[in-house]
C-alpha atoms as a PDB file:
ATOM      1  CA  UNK A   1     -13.258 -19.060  29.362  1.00  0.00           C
ATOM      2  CA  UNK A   2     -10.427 -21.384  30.164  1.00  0.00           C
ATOM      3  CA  UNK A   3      -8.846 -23.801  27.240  1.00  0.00           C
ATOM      4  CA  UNK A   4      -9.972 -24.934  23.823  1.00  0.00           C
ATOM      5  CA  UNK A   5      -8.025 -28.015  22.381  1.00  0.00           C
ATOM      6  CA  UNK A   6      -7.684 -27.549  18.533  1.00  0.00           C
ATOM      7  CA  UNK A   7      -7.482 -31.085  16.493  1.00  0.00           C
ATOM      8  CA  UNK A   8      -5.525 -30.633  12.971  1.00  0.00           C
ATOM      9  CA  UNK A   9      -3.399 -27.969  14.399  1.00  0.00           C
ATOM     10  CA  UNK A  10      -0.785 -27.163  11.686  1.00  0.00           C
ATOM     11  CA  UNK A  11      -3.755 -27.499   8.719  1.00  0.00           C
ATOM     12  CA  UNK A  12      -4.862 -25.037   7.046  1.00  0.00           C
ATOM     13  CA  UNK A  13      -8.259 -24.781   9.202  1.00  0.00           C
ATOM     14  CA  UNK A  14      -6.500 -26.083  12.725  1.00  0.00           C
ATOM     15  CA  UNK A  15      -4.287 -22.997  12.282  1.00  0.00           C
ATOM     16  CA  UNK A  16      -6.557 -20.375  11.249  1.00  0.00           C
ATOM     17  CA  UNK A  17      -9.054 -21.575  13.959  1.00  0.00           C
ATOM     18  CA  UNK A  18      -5.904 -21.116  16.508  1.00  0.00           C
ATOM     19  CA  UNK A  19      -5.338 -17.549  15.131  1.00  0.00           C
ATOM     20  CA  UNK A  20      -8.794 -16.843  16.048  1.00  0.00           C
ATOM     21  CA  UNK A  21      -9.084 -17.923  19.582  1.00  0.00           C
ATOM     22  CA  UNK A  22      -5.836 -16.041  20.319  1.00  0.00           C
ATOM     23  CA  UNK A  23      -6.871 -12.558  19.021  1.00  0.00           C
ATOM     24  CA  UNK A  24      -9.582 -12.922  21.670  1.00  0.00           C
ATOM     25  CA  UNK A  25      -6.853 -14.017  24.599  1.00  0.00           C
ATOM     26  CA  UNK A  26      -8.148 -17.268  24.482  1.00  0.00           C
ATOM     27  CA  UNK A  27      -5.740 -19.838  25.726  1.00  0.00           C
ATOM     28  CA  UNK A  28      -5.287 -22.977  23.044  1.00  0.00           C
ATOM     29  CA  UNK A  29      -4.035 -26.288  23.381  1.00  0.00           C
ATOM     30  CA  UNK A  30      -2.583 -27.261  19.874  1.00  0.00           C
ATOM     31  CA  UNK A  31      -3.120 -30.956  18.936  1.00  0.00           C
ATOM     32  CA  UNK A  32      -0.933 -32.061  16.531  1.00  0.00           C
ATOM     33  CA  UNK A  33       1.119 -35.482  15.422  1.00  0.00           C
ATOM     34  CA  UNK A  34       4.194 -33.228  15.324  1.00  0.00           C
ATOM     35  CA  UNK A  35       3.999 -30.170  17.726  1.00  0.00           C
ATOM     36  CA  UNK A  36       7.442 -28.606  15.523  1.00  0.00           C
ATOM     37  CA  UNK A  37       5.598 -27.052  13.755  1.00  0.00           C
ATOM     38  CA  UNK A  38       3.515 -24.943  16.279  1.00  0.00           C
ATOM     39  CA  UNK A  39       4.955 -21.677  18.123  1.00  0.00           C
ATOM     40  CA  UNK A  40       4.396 -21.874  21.563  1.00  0.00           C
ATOM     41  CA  UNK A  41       3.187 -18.714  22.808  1.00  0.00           C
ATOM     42  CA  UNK A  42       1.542 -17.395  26.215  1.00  0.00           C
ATOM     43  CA  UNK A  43      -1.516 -18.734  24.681  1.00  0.00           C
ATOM     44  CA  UNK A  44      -0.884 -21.433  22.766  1.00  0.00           C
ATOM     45  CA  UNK A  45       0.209 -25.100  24.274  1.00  0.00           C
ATOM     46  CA  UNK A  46       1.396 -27.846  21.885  1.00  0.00           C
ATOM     47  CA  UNK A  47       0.630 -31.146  22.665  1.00  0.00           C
ATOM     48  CA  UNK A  48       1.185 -34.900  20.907  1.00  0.00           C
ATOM     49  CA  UNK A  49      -1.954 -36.132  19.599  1.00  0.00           C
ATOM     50  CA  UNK A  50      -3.120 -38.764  17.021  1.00  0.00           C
ATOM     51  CA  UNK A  51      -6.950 -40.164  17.011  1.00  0.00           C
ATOM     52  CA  UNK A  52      -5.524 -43.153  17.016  1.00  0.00           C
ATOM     53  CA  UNK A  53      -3.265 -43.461  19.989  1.00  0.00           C
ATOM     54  CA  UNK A  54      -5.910 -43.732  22.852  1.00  0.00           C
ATOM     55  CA  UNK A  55      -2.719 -43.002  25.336  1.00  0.00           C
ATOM     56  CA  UNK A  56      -2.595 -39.719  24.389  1.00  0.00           C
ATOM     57  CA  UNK A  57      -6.241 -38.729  24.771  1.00  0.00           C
ATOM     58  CA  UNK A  58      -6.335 -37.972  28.260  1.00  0.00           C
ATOM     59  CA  UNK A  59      -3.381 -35.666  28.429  1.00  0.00           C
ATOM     60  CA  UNK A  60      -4.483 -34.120  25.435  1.00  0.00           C
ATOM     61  CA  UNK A  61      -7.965 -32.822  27.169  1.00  0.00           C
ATOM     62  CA  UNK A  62      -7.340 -32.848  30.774  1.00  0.00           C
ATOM     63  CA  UNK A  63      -7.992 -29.448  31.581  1.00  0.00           C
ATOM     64  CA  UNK A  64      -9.807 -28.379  28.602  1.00  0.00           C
ATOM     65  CA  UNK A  65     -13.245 -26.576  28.196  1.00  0.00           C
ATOM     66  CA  UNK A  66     -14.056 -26.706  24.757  1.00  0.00           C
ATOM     67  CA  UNK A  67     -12.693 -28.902  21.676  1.00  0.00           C
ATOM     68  CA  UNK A  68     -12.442 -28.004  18.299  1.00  0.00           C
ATOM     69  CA  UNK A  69     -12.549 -31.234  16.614  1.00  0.00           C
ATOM     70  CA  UNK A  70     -12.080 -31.764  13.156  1.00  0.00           C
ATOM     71  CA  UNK A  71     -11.470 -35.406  10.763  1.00  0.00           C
ATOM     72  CA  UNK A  72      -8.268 -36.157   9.106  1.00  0.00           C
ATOM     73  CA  UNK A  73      -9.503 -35.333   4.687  1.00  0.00           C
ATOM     74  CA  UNK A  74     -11.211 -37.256   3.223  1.00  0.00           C
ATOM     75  CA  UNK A  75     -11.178 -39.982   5.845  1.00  0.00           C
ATOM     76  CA  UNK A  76     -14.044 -42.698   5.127  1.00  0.00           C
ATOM     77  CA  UNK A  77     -12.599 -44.201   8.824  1.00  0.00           C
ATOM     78  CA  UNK A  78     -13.672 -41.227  10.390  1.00  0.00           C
ATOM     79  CA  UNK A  79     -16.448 -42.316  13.091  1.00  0.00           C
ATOM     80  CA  UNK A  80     -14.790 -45.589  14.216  1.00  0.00           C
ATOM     81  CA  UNK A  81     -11.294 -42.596  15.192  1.00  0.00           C
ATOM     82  CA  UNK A  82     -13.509 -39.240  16.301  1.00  0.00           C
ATOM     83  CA  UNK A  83     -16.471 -41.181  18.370  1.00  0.00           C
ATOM     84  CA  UNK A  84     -14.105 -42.850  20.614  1.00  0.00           C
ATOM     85  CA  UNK A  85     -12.544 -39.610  21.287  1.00  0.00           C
ATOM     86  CA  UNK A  86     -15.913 -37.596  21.790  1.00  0.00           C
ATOM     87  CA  UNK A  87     -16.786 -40.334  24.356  1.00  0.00           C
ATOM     88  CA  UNK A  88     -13.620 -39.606  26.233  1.00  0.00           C
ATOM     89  CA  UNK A  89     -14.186 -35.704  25.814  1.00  0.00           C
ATOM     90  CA  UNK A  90     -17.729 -36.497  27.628  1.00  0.00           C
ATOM     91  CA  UNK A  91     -16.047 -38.673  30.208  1.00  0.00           C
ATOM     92  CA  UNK A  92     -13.756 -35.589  31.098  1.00  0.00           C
ATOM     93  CA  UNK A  93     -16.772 -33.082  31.136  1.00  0.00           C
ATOM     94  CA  UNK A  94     -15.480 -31.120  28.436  1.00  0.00           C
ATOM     95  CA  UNK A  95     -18.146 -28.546  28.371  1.00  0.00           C
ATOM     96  CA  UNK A  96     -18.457 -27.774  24.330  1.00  0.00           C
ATOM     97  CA  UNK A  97     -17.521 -29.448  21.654  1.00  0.00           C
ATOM     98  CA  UNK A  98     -17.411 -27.680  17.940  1.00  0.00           C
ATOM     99  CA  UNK A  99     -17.256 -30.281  15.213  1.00  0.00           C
ATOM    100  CA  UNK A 100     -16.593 -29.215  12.075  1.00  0.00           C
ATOM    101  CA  UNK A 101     -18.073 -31.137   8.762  1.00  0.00           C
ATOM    102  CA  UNK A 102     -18.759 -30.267   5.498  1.00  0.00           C
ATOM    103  CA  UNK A 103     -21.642 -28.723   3.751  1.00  0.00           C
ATOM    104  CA  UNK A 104     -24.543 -31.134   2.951  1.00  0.00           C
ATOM    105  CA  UNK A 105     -22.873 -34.020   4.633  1.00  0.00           C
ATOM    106  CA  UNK A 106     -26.413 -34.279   6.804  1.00  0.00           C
ATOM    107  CA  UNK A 107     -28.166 -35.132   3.207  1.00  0.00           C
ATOM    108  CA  UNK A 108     -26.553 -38.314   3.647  1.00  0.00           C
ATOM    109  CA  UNK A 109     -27.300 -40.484   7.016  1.00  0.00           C
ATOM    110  CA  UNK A 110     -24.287 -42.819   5.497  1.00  0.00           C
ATOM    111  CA  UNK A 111     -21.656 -39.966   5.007  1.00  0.00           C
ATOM    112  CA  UNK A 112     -18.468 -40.534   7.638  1.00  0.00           C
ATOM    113  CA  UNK A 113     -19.018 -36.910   9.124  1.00  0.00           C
ATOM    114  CA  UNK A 114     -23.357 -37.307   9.464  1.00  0.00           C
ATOM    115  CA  UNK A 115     -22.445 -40.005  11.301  1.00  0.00           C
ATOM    116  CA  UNK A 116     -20.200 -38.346  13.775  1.00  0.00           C
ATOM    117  CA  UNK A 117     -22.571 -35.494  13.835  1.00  0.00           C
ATOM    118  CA  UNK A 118     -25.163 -37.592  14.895  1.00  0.00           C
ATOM    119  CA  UNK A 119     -23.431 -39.112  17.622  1.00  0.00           C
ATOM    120  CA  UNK A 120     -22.006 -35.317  18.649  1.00  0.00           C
ATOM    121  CA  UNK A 121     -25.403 -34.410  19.000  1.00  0.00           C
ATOM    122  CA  UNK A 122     -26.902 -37.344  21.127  1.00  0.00           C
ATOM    123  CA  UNK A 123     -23.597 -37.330  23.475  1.00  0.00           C
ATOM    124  CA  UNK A 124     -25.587 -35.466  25.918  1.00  0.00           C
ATOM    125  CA  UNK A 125     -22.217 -32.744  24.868  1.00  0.00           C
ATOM    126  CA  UNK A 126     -23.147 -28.973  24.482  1.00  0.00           C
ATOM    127  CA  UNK A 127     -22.028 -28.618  20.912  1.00  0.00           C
ATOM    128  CA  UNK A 128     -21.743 -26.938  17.580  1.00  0.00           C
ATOM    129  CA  UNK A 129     -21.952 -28.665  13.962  1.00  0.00           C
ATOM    130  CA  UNK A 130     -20.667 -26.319  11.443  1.00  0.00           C
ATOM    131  CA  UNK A 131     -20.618 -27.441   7.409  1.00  0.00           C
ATOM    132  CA  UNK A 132     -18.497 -25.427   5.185  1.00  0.00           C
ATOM    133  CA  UNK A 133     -18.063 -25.135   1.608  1.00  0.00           C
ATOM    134  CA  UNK A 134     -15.131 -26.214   0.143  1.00  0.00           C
ATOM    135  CA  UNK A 135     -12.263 -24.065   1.242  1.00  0.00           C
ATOM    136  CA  UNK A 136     -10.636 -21.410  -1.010  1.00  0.00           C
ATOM    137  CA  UNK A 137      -7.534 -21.850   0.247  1.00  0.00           C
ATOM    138  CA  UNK A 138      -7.477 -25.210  -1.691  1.00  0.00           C
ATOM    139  CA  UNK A 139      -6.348 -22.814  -4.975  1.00  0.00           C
ATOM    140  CA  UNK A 140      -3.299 -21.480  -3.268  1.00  0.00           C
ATOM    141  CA  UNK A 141      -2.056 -24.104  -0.328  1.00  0.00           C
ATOM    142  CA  UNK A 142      -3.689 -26.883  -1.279  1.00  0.00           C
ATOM    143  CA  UNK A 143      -4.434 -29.767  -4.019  1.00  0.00           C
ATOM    144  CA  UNK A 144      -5.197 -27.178  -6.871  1.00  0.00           C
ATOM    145  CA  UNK A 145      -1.703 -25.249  -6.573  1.00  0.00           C
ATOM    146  CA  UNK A 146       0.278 -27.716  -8.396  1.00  0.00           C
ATOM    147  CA  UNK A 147      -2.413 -27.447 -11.136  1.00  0.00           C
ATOM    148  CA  UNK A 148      -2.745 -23.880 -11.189  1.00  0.00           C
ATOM    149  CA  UNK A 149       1.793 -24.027 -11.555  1.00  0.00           C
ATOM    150  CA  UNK A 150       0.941 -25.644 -14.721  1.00  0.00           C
ATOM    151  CA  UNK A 151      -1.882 -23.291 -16.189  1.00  0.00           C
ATOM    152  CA  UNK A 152      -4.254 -25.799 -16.125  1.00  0.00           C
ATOM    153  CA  UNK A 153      -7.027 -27.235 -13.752  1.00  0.00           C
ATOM    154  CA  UNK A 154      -8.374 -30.693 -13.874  1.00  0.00           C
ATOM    155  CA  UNK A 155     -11.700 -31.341 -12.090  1.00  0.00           C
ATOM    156  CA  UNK A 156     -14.573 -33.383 -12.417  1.00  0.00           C
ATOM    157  CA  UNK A 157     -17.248 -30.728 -11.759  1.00  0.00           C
ATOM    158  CA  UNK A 158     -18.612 -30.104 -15.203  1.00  0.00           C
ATOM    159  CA  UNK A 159     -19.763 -26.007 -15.399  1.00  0.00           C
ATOM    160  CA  UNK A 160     -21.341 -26.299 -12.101  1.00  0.00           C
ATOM    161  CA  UNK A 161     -20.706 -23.784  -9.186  1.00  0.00           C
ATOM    162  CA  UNK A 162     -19.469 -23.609  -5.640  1.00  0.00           C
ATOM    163  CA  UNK A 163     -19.610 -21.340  -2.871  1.00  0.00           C
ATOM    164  CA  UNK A 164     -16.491 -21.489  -1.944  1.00  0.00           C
ATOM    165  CA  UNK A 165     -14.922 -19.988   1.585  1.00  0.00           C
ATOM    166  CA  UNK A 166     -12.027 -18.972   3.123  1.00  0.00           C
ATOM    167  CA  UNK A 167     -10.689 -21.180   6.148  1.00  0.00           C
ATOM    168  CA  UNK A 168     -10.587 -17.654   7.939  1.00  0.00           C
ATOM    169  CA  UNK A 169     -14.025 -17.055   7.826  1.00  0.00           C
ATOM    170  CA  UNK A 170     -14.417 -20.272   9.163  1.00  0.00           C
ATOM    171  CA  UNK A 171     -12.427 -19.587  11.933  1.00  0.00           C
ATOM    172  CA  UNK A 172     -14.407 -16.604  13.049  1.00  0.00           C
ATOM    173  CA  UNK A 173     -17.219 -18.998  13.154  1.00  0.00           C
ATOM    174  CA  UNK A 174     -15.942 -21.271  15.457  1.00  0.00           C
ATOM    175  CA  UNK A 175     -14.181 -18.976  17.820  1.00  0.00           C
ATOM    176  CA  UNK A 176     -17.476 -16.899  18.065  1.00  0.00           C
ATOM    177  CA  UNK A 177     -19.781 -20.342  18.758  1.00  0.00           C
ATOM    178  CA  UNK A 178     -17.120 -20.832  21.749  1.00  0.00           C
ATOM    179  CA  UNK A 179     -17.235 -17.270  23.079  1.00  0.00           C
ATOM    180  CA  UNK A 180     -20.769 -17.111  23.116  1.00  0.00           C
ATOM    181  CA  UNK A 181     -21.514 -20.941  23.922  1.00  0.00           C
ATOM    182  CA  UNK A 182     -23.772 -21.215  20.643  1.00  0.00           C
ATOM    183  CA  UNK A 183     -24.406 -24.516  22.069  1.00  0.00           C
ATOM    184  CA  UNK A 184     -26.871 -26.787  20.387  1.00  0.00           C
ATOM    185  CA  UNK A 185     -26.728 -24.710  17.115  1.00  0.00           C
ATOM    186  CA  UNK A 186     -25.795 -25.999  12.982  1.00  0.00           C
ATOM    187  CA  UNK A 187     -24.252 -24.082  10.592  1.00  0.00           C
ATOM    188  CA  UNK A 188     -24.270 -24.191   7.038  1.00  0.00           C
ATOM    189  CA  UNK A 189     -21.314 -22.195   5.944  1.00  0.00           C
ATOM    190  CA  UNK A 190     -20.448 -20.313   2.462  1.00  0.00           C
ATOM    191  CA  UNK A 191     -18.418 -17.556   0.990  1.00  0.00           C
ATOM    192  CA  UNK A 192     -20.938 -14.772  -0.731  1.00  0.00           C
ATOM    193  CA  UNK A 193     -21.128 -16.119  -3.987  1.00  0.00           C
ATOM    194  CA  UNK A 194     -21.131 -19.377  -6.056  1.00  0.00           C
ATOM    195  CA  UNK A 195     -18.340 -20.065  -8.932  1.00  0.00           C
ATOM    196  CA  UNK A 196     -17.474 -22.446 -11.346  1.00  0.00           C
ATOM    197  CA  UNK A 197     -14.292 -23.477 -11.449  1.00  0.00           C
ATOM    198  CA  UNK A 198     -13.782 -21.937 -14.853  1.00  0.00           C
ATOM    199  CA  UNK A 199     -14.471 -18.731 -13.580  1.00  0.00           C
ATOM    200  CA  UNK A 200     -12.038 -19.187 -10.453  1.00  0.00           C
ATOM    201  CA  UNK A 201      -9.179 -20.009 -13.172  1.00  0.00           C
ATOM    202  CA  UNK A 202     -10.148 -16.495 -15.048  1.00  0.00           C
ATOM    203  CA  UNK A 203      -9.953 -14.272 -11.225  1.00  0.00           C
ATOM    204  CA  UNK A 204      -7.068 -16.446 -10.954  1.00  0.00           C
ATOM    205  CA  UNK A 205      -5.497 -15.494 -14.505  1.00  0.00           C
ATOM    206  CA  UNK A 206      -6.069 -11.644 -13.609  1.00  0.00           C
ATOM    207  CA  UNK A 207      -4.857 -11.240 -10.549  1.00  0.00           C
ATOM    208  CA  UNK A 208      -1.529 -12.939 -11.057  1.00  0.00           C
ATOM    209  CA  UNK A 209      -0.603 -12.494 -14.569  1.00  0.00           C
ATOM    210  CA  UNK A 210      -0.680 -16.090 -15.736  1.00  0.00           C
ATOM    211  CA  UNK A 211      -2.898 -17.807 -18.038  1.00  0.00           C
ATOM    212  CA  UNK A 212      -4.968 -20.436 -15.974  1.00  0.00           C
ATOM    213  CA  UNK A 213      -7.368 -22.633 -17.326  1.00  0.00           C
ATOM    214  CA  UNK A 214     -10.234 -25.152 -16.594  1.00  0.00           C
ATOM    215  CA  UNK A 215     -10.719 -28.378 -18.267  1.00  0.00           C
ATOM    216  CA  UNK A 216     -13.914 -30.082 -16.784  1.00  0.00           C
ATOM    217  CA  UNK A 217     -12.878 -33.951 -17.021  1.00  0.00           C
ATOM    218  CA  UNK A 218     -14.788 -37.361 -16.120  1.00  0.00           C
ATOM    219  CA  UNK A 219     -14.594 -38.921 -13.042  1.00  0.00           C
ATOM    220  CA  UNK A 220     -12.527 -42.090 -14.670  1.00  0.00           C
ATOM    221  CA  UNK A 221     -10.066 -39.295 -15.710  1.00  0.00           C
ATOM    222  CA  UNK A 222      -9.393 -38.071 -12.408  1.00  0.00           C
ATOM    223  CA  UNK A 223      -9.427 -41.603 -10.887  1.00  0.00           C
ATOM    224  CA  UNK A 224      -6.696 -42.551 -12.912  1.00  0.00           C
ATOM    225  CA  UNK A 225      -4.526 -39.066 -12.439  1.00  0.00           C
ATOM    226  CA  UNK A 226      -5.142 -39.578  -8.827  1.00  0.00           C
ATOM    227  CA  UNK A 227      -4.043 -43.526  -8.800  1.00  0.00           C
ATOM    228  CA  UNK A 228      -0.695 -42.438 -10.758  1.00  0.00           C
ATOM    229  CA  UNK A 229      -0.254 -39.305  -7.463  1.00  0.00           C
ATOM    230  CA  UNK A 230      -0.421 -42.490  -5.555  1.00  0.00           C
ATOM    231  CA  UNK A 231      -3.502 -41.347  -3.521  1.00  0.00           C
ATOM    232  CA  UNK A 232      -4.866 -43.716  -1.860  1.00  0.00           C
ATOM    233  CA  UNK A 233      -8.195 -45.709  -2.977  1.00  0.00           C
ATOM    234  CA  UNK A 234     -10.514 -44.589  -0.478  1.00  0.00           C
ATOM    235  CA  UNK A 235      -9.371 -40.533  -0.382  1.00  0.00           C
ATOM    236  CA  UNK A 236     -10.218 -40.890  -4.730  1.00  0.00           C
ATOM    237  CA  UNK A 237     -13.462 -42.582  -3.649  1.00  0.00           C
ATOM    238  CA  UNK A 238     -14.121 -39.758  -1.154  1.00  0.00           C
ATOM    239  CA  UNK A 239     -13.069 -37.281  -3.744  1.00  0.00           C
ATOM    240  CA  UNK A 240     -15.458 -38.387  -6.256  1.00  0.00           C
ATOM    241  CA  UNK A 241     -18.423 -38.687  -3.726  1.00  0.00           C
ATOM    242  CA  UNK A 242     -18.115 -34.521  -3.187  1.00  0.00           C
ATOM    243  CA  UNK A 243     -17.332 -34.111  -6.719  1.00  0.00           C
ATOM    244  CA  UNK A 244     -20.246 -36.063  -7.353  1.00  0.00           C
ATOM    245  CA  UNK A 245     -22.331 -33.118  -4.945  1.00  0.00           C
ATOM    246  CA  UNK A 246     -20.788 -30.263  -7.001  1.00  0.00           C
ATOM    247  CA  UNK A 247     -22.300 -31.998 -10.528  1.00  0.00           C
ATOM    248  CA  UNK A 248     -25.521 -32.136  -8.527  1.00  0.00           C
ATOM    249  CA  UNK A 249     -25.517 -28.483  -8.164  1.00  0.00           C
ATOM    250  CA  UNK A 250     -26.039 -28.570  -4.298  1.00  0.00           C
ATOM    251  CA  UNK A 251     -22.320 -27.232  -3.768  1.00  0.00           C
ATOM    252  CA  UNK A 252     -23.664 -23.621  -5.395  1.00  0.00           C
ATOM    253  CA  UNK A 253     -26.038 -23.067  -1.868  1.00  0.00           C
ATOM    254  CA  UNK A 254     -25.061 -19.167  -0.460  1.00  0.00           C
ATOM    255  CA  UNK A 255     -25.540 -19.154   2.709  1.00  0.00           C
ATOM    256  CA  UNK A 256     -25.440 -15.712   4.814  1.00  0.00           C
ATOM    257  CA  UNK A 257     -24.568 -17.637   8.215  1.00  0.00           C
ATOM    258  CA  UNK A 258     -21.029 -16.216   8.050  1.00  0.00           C
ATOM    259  CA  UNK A 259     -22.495 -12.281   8.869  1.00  0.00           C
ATOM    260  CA  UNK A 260     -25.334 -13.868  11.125  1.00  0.00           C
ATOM    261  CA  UNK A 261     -22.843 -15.246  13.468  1.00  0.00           C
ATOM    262  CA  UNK A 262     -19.950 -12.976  13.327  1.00  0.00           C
ATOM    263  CA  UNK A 263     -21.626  -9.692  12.532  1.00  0.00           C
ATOM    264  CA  UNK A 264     -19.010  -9.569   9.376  1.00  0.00           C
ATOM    265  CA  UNK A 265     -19.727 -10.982   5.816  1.00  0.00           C
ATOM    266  CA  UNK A 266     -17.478 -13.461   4.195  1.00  0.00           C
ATOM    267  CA  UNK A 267     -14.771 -12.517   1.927  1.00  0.00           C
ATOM    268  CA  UNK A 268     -15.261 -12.909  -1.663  1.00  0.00           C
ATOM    269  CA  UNK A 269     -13.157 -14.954  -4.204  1.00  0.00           C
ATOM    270  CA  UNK A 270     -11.957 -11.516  -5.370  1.00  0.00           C
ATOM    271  CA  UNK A 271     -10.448 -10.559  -2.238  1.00  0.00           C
ATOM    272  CA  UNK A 272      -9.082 -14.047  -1.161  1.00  0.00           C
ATOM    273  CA  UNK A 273      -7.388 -14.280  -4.982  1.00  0.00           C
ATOM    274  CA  UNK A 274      -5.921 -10.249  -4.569  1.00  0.00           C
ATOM    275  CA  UNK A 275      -4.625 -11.458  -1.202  1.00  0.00           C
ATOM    276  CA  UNK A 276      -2.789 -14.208  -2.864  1.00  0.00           C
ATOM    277  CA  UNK A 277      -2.073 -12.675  -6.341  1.00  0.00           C
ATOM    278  CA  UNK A 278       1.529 -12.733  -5.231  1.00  0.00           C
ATOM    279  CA  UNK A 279       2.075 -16.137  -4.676  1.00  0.00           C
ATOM    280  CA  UNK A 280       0.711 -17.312  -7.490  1.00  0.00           C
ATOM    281  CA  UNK A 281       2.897 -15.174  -9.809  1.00  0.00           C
ATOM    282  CA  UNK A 282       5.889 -16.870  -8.278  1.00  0.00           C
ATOM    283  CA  UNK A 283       4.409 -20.459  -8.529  1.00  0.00           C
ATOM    284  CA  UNK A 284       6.431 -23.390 -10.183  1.00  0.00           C
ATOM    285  CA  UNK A 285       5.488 -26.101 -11.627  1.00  0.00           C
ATOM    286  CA  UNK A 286       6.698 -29.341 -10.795  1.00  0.00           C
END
């Protein structure tokens, strides 16, 4: 079915999504700022990319038949770097494009990734718009591990839950809407069951061991922890706008478009935190 580019190679999506494609044979082009850290395989292809650098655009999907195209986080500057490069994808007849977003991004004709969507979808592009949940994987590779090192998580989301999923999940997602050209299709996309956070910290606390806890705090709270990290202004104001969802409740939606699409139901919190038990147990904090 010849080659998919993969945008955000080495993250923790880009390289699940690459996993995917190859345990089907599926060739891969791996775009990433810094192709060191990407094996190059029979299947897989590194190659220089940044949204930003319109000189490597071409190179970077000459050839290609699909792209999996995906926004740098919590990037509020996302439509003026991904429409430019979905123009150029159409320009090079690229013959499917699967964008993923985030989960109720389309309730908001203002949010960065609705508008790429919408311009994805009037491209004249086959394509694929897939929203996900926020990613379990955040509680062991991502922002929450440093937090969960120190027993204790900080997060503006009150008692409310979220159906959380894992990145591989995902993954078998998008590398089933290539195989079968789900062209024209949306996805909302959750893990089986909603959580609060407090109740993530107590799976957490018995898998590995340690004692981790929750401590729902105000937005000004985590604007001011996040200023001292020395993230920048408009990732906190990003932060705070899906925070803002989870309060709402509209982050708790289960969704069984997971087993729909890939004949296989998403993995619980339960699995993903036994399959990482391990890791946490050894976890420092800073």
């Amino acid at each position: 079915m010849g080659t998919i580019l993969v945008t955000g190679a080495t993250g923790k999506l880009g390289s699940a999504v690459i996993e995917a494609l190859v345990d089907r044979g599926i060739n891969v082009r791996a775009a990433t700022r810094k192709t060191t850290g990407i094996k190059w395989t029979k299947l897989v292809q590194p190659v220089v990319f940044d949204y930003e650098d319109p000189g490597l655009h071409k190179a970077a999907l000459d050839g290609i038949t699909g792209l999996f195209l995906i926004a740098p986080p919590l990037d509020f500057e996302a439509p003026a770097k991904l429409i430019p490069f979905i123009d150029k994808a159409k320009e090079m007849r690229v013959e499917h494009v699967v964008f993923n977003s985030s989960l109720c991004a389309d309730s908001d004709e203002q949010n960065p990734l609705r508008i790429v969507e919408k311009h994805l979808a009037k491209s004249g592009l086959a394509y694929t718009i897939q929203r996900p949940n926020f990613f379990m994987e955040n509680f062991a590779a991502g922002f929450l591990a440093p937090m969960i090192a120190g027993g204790k998580i900080f997060i503006p989301a009150g008692d409310n839950k979220t159906s959380f999923i894992s990145v591989s999940d995902i993954a078998e997602v998008t590398a089933a809407a290539f195989q079968e050209k789900r062209y024209g299709t949306e996805y909302n996309l959750t893990g089986p069951e909603a959580l609060s956070y407090g109740e993530a910290a107590k799976i957490i606390s018995g898998v590995s061991g340690r004692t981790v806890t929750y401590f729902p705090i105000s937005e000004m709270e985590m604007m001011q922890g996040a200023r001292e990290q020395g993230m920048p202004e408009s990732a906190i104001q990003y932060m705070l706008q899906l925070f803002g969802l989870v309060r709402k409740g509209v982050m708790a939606e289960v969704t069984d478009t997971v087993r729909e699409v890939t004949g296989k139901g998403p993995i619980s919190f339960k699995e993903f935190a036994r399959k990482n038990a391990d890791f946490w147990r050894v976890l420092k904090a800073a």
